[in-house]
N, C-alpha and C. Protein backbone atom coordinates (compact mmCIF):
# COMPACT_ATOMS: atom_id res chain seq x y z
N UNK A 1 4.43 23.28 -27.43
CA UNK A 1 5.04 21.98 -27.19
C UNK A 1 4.61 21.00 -28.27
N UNK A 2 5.72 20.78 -29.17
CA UNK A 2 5.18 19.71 -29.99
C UNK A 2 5.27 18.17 -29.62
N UNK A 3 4.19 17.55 -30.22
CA UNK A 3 4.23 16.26 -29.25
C UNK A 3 4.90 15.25 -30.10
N UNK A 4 5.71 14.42 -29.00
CA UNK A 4 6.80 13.40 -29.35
C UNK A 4 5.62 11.92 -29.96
N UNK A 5 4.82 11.95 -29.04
CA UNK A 5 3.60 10.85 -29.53
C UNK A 5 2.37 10.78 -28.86
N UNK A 6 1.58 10.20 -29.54
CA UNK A 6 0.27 10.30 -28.62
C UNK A 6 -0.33 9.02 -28.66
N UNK A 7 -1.71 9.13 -27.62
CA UNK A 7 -2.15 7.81 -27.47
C UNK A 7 -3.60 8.23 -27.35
N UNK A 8 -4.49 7.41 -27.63
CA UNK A 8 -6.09 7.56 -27.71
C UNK A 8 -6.29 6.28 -27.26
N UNK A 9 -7.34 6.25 -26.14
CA UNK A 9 -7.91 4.77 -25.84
C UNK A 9 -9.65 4.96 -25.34
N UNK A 10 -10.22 3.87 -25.22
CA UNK A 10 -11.46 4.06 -24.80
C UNK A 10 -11.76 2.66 -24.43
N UNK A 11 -11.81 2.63 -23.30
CA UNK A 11 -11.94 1.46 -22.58
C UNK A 11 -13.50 1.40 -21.96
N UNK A 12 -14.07 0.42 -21.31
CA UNK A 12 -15.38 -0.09 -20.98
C UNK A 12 -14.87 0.73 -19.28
N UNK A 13 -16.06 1.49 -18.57
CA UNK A 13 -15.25 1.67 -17.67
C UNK A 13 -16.30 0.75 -16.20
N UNK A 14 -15.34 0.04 -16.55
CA UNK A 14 -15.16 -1.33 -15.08
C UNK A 14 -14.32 -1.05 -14.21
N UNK A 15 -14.25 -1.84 -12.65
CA UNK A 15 -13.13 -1.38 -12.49
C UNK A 15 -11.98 -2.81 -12.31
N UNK A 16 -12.67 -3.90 -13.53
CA UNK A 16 -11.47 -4.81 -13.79
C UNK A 16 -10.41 -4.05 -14.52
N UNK A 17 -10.45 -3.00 -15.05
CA UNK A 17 -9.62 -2.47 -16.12
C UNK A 17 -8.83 -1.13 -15.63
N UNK A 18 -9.24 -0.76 -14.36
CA UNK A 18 -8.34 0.15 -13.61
C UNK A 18 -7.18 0.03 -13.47
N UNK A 19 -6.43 -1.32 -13.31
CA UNK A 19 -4.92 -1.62 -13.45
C UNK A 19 -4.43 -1.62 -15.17
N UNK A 20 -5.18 -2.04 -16.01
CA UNK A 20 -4.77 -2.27 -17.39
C UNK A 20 -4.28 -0.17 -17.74
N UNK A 21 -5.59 0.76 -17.20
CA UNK A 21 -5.66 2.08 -17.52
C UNK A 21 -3.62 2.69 -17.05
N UNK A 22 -3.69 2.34 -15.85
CA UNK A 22 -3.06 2.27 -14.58
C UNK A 22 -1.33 1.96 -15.86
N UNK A 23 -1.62 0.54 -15.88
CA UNK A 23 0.01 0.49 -16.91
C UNK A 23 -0.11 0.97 -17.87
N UNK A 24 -0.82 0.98 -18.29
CA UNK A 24 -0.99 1.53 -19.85
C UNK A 24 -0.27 2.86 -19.94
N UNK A 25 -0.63 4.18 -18.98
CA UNK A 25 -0.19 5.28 -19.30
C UNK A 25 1.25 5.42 -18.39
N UNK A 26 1.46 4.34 -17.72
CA UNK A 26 2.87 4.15 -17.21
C UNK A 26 4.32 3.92 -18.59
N UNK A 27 3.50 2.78 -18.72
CA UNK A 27 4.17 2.38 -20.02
C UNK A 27 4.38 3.49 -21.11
N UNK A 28 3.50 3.89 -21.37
CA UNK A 28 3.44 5.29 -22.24
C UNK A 28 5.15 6.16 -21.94
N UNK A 29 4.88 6.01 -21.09
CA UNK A 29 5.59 7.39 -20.81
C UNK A 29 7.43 6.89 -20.55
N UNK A 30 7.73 5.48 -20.19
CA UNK A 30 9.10 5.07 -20.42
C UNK A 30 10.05 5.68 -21.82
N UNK A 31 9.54 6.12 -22.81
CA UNK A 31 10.61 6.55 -24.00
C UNK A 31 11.46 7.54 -23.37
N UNK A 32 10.75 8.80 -22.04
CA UNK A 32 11.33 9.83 -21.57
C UNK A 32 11.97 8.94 -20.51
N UNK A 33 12.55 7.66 -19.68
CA UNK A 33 13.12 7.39 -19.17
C UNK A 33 12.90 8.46 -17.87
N UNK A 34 11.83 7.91 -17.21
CA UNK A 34 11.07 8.62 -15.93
C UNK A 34 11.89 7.80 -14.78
N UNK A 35 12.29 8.05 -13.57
CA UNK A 35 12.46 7.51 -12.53
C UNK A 35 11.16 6.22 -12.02
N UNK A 36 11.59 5.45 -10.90
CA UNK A 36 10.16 4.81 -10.80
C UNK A 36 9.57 5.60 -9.68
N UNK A 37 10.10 6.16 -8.92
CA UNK A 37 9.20 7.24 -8.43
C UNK A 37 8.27 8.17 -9.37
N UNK A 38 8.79 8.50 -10.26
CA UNK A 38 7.95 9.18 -11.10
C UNK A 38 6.69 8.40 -11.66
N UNK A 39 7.09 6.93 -12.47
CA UNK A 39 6.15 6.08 -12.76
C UNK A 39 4.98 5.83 -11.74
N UNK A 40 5.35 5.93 -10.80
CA UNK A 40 4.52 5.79 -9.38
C UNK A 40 3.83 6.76 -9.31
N UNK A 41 3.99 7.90 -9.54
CA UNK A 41 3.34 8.63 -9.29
C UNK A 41 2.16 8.97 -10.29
N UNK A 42 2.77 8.64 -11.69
CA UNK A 42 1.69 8.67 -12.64
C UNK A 42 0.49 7.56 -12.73
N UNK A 43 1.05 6.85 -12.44
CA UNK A 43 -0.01 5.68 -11.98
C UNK A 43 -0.96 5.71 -10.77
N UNK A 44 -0.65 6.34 -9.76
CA UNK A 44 -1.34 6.67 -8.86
C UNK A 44 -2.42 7.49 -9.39
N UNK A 45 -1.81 8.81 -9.89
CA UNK A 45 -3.10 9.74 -10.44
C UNK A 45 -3.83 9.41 -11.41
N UNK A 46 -3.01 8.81 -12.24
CA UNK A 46 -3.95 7.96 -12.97
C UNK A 46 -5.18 7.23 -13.23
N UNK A 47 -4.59 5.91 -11.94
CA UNK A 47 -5.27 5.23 -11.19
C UNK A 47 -7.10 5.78 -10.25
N UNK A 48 -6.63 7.15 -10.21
CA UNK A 48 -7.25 8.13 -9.12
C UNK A 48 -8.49 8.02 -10.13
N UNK A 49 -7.55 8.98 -11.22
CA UNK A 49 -8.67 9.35 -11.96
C UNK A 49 -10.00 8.67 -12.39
N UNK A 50 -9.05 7.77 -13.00
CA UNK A 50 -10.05 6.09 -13.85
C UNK A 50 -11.03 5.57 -12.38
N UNK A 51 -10.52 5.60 -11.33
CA UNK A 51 -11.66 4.79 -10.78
C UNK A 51 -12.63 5.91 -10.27
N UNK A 52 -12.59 7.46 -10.28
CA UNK A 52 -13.39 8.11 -10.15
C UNK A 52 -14.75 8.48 -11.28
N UNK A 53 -14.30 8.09 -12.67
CA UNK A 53 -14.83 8.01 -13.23
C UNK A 53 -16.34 6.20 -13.20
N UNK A 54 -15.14 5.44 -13.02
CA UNK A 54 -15.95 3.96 -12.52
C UNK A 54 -17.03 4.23 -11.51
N UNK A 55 -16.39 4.99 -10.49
CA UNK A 55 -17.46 5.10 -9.37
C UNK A 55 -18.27 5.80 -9.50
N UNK A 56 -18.03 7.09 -9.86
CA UNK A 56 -18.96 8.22 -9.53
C UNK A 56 -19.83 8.55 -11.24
N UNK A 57 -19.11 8.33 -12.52
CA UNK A 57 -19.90 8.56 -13.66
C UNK A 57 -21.00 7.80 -14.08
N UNK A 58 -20.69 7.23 -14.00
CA UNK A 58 -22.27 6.26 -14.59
C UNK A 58 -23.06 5.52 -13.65
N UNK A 59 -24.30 4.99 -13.41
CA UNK A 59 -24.52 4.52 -12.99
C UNK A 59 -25.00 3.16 -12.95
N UNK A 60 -24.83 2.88 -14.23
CA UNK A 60 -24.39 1.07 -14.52
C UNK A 60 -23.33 0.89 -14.94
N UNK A 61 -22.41 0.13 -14.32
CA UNK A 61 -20.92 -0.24 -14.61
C UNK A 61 -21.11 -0.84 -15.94
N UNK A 62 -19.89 -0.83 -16.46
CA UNK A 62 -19.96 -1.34 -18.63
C UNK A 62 -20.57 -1.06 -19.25
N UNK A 63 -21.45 0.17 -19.40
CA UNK A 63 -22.51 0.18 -20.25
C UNK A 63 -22.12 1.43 -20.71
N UNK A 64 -20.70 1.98 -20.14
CA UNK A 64 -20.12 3.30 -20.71
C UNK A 64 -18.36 3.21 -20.81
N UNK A 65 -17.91 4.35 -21.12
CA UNK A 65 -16.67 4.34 -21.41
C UNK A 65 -15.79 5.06 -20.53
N UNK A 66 -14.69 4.84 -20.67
CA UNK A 66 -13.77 5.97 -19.83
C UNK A 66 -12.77 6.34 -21.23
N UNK A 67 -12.36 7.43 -21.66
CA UNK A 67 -11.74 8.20 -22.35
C UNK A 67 -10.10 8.46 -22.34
N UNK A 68 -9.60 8.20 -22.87
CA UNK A 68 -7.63 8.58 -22.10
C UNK A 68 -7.30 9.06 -23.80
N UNK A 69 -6.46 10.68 -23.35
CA UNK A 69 -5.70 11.21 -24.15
C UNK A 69 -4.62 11.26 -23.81
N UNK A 70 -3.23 10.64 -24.13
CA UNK A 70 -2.04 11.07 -23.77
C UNK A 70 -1.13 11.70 -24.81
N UNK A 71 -0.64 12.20 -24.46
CA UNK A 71 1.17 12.91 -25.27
C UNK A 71 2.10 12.93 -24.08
N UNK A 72 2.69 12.57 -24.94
CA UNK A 72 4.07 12.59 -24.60
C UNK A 72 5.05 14.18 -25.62
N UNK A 73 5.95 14.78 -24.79
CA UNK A 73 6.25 15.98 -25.28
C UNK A 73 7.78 16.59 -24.81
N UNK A 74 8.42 16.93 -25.25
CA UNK A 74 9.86 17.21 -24.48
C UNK A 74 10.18 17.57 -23.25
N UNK A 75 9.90 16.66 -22.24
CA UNK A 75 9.94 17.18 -20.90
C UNK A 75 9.02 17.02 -20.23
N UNK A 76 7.88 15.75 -20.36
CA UNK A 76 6.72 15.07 -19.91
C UNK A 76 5.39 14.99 -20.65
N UNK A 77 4.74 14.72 -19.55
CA UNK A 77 3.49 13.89 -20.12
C UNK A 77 2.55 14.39 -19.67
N UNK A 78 1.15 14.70 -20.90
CA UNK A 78 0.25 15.16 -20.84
C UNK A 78 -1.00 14.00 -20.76
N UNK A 79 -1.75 13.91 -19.66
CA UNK A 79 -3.09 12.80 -19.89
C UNK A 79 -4.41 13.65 -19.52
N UNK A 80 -5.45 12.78 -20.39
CA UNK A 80 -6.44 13.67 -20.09
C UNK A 80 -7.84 12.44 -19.86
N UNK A 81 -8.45 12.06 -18.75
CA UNK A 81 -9.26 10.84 -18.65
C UNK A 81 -10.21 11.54 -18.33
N UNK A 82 -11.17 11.16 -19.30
CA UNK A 82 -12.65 12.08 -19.70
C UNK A 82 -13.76 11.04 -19.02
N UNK A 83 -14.84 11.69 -18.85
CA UNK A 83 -16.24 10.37 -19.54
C UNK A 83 -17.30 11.69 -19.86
N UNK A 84 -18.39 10.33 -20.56
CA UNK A 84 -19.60 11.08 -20.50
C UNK A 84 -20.83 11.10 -19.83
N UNK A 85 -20.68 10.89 -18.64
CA UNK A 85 -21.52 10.58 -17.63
C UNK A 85 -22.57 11.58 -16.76
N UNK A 86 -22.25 11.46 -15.71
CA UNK A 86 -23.16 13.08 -14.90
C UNK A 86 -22.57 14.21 -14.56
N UNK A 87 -21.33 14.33 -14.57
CA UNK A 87 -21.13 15.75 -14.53
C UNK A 87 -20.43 15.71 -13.29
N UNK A 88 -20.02 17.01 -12.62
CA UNK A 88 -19.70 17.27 -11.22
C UNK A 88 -20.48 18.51 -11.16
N UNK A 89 -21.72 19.10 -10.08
CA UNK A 89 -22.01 20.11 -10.02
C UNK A 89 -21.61 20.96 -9.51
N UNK A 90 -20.57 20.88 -8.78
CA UNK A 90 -19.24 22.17 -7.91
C UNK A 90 -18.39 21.49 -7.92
N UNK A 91 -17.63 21.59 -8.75
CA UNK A 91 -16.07 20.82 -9.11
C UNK A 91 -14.98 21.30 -7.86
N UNK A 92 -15.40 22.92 -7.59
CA UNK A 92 -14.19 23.52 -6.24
C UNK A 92 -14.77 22.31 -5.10
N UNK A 93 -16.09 22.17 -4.77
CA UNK A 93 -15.93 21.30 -3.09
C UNK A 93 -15.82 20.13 -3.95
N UNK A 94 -15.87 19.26 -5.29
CA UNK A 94 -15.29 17.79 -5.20
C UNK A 94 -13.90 17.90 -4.83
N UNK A 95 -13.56 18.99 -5.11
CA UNK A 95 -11.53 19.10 -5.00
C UNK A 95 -11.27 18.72 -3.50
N UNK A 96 -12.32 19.28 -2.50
CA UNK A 96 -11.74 19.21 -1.75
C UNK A 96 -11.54 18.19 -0.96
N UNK A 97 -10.34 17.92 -0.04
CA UNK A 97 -9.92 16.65 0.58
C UNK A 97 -10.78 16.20 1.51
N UNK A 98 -11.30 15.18 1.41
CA UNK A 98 -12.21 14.36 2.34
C UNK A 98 -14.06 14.47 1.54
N UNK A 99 -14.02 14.72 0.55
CA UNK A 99 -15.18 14.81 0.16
C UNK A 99 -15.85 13.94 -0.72
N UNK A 100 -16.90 13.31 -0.44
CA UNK A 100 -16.98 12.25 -1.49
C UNK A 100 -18.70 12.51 -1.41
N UNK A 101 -18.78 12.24 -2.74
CA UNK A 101 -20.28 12.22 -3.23
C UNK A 101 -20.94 10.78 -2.77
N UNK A 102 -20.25 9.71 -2.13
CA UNK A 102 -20.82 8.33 -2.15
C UNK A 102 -20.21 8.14 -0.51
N UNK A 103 -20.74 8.50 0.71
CA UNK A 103 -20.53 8.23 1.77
C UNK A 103 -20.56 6.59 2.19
N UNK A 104 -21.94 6.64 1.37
CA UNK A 104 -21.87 5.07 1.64
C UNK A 104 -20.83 3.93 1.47
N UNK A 105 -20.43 4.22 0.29
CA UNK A 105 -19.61 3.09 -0.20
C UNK A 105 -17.72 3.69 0.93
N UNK A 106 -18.07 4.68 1.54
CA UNK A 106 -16.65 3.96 2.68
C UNK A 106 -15.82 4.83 1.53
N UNK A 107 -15.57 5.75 0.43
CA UNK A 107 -15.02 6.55 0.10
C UNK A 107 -14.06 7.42 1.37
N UNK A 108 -13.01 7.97 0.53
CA UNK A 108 -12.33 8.34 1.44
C UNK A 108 -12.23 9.96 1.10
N UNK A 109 -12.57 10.13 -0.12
CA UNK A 109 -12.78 11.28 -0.89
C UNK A 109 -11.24 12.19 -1.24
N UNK A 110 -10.30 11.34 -1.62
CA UNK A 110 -8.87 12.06 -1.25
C UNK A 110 -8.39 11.82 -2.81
N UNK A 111 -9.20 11.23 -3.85
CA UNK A 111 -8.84 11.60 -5.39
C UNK A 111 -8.35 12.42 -6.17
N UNK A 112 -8.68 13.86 -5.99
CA UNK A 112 -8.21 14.58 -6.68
C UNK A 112 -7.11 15.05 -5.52
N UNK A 113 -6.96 14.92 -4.61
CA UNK A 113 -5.91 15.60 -3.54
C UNK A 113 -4.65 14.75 -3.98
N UNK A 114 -4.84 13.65 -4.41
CA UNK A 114 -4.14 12.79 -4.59
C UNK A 114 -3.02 12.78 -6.04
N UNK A 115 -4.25 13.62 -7.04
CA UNK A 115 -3.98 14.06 -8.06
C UNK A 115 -3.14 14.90 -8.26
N UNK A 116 -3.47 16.11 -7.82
CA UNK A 116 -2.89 17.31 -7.39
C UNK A 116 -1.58 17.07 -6.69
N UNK A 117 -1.38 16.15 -5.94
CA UNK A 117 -0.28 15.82 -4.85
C UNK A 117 1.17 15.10 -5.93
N UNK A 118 0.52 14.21 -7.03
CA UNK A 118 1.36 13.03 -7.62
C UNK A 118 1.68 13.88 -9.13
N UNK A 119 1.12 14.56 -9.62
CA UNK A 119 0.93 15.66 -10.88
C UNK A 119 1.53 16.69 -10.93
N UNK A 120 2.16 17.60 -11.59
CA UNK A 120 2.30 18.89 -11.52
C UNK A 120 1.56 19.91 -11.83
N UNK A 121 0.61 19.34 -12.78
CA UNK A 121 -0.77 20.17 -12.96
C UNK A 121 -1.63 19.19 -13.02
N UNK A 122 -2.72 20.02 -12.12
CA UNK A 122 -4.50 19.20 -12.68
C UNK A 122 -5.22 20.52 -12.99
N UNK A 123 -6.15 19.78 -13.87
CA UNK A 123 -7.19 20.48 -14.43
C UNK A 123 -8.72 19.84 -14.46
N UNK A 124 -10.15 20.30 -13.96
CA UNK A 124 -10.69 19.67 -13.92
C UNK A 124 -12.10 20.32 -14.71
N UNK A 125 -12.40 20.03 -15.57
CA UNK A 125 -13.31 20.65 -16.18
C UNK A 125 -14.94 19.44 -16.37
N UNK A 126 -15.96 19.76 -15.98
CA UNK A 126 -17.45 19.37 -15.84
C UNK A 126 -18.61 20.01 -15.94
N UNK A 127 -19.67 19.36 -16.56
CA UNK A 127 -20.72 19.77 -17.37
C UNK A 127 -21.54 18.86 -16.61
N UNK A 128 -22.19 19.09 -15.63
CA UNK A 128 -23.75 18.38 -15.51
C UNK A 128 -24.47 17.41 -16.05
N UNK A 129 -24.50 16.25 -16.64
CA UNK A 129 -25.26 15.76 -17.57
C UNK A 129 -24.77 15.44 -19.02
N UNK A 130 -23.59 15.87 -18.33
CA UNK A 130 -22.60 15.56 -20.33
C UNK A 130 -20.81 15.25 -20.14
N UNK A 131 -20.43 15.15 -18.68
CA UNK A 131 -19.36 14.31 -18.40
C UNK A 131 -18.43 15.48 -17.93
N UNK A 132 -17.26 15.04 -17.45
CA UNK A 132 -15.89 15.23 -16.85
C UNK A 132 -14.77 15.19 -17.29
N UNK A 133 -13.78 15.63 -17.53
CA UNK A 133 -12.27 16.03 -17.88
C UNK A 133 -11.58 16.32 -17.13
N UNK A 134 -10.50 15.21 -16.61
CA UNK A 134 -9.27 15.35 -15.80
C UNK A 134 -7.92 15.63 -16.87
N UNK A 135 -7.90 16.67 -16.54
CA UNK A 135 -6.30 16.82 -17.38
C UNK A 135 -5.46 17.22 -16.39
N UNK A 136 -3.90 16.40 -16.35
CA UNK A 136 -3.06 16.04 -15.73
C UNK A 136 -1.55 16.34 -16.85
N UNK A 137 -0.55 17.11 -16.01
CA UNK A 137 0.60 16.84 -16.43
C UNK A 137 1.83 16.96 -15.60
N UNK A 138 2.61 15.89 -15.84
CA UNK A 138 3.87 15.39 -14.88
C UNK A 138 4.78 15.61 -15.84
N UNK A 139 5.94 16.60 -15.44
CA UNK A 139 7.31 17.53 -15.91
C UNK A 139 8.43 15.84 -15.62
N UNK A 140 9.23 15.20 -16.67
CA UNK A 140 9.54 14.26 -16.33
C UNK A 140 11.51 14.96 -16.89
N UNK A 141 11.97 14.59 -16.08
CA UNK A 141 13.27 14.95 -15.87
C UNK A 141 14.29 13.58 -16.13
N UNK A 142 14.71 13.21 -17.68
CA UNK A 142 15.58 11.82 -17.99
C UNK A 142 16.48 11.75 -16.39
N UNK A 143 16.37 10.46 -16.52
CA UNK A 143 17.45 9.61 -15.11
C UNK A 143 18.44 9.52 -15.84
């Protein structure tokens, strides 16, 4: 798949900037003339992703980054929202629905279900101590 365009960003990861992440890769992706259901949906997982990284990667807010790779490619969109934070140490039970590493904070733990649900592919790749990789891609069909 050769790519139509791409995008690199690296944002402070707050979660004032979860909506900016949120349009940003919405916007991205209008040249393929996506439905807004579709837009919705990328923004949601999106959305998912970036604040999982806010919450769960670092443990001082701004003092790190959140990562976004996108392409765009004949027939959708590829994103990939990284950090370099702590890792996930069993990535299969974070997948699963209702699970959250932060009980306290009233998590609902339904992020990546959410992902998986709004995406046509997820991918989740983590290292312990050296960060996380959500790669995501939504098959976008011109309106």
């Amino acid at each position: 798949m050769a790519a139509l365009n791409q995008m690199k960003m690296q944002i402070s990861a707050i979660s004032g900037n979860e909506s900016f992440i949120r349009s940003a890769a919405a916007a991205f992706c209008v040249p393929l003339n996506p439905s807004l259901d579709v837009i919705n949906d990328i923004k949601t997982a999106v959305s998912e992703a970036a604040t999982n990284v806010i919450i769960h990667a670092y443990d001082k807010p701004g003092e790190n980054f959140i990562y976004i790779d996108a392409e765009l490619f004949d027939g959708g969109l590829s994103i990939i929202i990284r950090d370099t934070g702590k890792g996930i140490a069993d990535v299969g039970l974070a997948m699963q629905p209702a699970f959250t590493s932060k009980p306290e904070d009233e998590r609902s733990g339904m992020g990546f279900t959410f992902m998986q649900t709004f995406m046509d592919e997820l991918e989740v790749k983590s290292v312990v101590g050296e960060g996380t990789s959500v790669g995501m891609k939504k098959y976008i069909k011109s309106e």
